[in-house]
C-alpha atoms as a PDB file:
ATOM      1  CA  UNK A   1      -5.814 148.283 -97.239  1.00  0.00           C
ATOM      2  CA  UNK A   2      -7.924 145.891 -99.302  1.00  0.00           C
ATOM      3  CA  UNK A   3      -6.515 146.256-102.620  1.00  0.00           C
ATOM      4  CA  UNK A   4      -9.835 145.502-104.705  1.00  0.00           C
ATOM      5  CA  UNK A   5     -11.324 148.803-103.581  1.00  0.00           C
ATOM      6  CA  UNK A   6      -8.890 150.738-105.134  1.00  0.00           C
ATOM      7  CA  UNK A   7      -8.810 149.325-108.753  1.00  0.00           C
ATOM      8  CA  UNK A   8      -8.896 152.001-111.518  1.00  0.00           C
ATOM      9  CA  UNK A   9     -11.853 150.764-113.617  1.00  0.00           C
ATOM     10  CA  UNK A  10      -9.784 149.692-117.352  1.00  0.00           C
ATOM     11  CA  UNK A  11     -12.983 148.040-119.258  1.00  0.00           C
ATOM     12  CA  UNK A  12     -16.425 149.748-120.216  1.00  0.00           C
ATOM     13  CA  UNK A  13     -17.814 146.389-118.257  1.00  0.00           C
ATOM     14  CA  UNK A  14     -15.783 147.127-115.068  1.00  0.00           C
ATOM     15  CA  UNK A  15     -18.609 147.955-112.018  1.00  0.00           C
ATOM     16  CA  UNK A  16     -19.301 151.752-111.890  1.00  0.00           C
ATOM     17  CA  UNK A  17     -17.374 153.723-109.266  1.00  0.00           C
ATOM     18  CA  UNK A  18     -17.649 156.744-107.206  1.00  0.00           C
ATOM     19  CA  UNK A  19     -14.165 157.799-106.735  1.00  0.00           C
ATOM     20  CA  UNK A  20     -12.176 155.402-105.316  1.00  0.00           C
ATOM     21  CA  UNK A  21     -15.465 152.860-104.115  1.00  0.00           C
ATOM     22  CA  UNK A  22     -17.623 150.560-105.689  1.00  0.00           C
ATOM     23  CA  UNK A  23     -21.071 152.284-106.002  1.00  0.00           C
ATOM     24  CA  UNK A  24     -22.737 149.554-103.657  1.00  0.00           C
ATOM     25  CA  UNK A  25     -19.823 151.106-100.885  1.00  0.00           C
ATOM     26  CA  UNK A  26     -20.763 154.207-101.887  1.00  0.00           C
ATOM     27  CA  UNK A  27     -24.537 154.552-101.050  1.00  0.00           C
ATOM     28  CA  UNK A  28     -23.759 152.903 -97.632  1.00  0.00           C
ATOM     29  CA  UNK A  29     -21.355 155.878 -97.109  1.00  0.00           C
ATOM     30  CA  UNK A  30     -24.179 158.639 -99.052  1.00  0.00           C
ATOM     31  CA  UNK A  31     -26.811 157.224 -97.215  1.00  0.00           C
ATOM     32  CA  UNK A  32     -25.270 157.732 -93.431  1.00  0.00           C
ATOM     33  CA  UNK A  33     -23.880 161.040 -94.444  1.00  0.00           C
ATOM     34  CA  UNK A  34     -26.963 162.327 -95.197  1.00  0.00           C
ATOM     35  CA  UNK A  35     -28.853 160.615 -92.591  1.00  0.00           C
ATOM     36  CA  UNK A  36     -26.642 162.196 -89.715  1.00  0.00           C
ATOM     37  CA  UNK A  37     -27.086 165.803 -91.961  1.00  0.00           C
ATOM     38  CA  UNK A  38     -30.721 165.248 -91.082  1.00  0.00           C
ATOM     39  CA  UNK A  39     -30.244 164.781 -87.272  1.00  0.00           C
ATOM     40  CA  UNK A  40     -27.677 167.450 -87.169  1.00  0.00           C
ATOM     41  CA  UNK A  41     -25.191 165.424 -86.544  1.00  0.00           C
ATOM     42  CA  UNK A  42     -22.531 165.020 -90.255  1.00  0.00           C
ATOM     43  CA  UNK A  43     -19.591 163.919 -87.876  1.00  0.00           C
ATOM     44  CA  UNK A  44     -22.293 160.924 -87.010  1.00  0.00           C
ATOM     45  CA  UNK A  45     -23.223 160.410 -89.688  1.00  0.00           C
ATOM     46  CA  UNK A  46     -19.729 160.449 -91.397  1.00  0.00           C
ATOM     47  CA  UNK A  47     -17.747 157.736 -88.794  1.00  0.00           C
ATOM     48  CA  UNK A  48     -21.340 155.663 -88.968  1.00  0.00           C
ATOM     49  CA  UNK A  49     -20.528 155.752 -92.639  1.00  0.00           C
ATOM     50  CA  UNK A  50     -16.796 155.078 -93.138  1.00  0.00           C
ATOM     51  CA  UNK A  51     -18.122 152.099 -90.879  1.00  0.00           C
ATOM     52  CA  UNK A  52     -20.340 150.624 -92.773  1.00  0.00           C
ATOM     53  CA  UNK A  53     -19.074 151.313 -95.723  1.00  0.00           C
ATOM     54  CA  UNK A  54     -15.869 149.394 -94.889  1.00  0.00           C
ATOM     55  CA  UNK A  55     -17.558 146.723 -92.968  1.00  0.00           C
ATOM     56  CA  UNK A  56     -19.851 145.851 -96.087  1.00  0.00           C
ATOM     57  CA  UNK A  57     -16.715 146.254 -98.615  1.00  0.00           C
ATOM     58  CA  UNK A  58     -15.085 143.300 -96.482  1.00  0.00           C
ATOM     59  CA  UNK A  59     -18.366 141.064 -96.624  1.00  0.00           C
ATOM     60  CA  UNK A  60     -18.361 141.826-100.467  1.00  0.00           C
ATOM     61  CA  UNK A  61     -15.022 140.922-100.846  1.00  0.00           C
ATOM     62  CA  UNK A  62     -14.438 137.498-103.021  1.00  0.00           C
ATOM     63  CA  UNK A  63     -17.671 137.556-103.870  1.00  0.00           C
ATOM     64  CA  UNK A  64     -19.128 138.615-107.262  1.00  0.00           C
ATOM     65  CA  UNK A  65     -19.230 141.853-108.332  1.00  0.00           C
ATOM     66  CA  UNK A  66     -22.651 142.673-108.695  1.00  0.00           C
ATOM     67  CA  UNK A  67     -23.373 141.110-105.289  1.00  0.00           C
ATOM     68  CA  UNK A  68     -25.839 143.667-104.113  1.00  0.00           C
ATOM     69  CA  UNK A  69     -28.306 142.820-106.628  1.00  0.00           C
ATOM     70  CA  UNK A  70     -28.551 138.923-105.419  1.00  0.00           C
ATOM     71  CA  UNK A  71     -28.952 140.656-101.985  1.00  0.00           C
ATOM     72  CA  UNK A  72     -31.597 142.155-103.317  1.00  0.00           C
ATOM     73  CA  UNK A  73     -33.445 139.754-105.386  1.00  0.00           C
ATOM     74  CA  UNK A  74     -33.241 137.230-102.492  1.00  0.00           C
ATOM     75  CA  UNK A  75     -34.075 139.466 -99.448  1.00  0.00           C
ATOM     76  CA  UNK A  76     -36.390 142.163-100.642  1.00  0.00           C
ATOM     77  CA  UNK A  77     -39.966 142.061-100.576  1.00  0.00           C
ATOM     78  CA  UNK A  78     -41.465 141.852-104.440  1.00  0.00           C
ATOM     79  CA  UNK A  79     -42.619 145.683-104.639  1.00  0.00           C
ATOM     80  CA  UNK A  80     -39.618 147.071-102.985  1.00  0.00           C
ATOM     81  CA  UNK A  81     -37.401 144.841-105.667  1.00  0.00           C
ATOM     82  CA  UNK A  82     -35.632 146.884-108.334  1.00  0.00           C
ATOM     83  CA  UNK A  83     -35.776 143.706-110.563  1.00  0.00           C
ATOM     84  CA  UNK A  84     -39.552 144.023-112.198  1.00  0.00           C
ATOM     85  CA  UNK A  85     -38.503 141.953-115.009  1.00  0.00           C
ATOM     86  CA  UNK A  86     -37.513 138.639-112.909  1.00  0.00           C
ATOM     87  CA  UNK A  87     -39.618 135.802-111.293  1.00  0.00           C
ATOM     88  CA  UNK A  88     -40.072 136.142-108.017  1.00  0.00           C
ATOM     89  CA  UNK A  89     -37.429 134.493-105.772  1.00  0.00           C
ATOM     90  CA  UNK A  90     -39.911 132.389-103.878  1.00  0.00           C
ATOM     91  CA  UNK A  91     -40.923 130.601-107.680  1.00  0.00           C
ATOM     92  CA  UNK A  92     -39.018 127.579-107.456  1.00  0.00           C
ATOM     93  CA  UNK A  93     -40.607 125.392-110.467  1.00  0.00           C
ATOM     94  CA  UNK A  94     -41.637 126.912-113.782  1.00  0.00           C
ATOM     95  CA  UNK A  95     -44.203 125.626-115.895  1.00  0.00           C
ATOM     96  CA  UNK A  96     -43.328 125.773-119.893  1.00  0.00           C
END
């Protein structure tokens, strides 16, 4: 078992958890669960989820913590972004 998914969160600036995973791991998990609900089919949805959820946990791993949020910035159309406040990714040169 990877044993960064397990750490008990010991600072207020630890990365929020549900449970035992990071919150990134957790709406991977959320989001198939309630996707095979939908289709009728949780046991689906559940295995699709434990999947993902661990594939994505071993991409994350090494990297920073708040890694989602570069996937984000970088890959998600402007309007879709969660980031309102930040250039746009494609800005490379800023004038000022």
């Amino acid at each position: 078992m990877d044993e960064a998914c397990f750490d008990i969160p010991r600072r207020l600036a630890d990365p929020p958890k549900l449970f035992l995973w990071d919150i990134d791991v957790a709406l991977i998990f959320c989001a198939c669960l309630v996707g095979g609900a939908a289709l009728g089919r949780v046991e689906a949805g559940v295995l699709l989820g434990l999947v993902l959820a661990r594939l994505y946990a071993k991409f994350k791993s090494g990297k920073h913590q708040a890694y989602a949020i570069h996937l984000f910035y970088w890959n998600l159309p402007r309007a879709l972004s969660p980031l309102r406040r930040c250039p746009p990714s494609d800005l490379r040169e800023f004038i000022g």
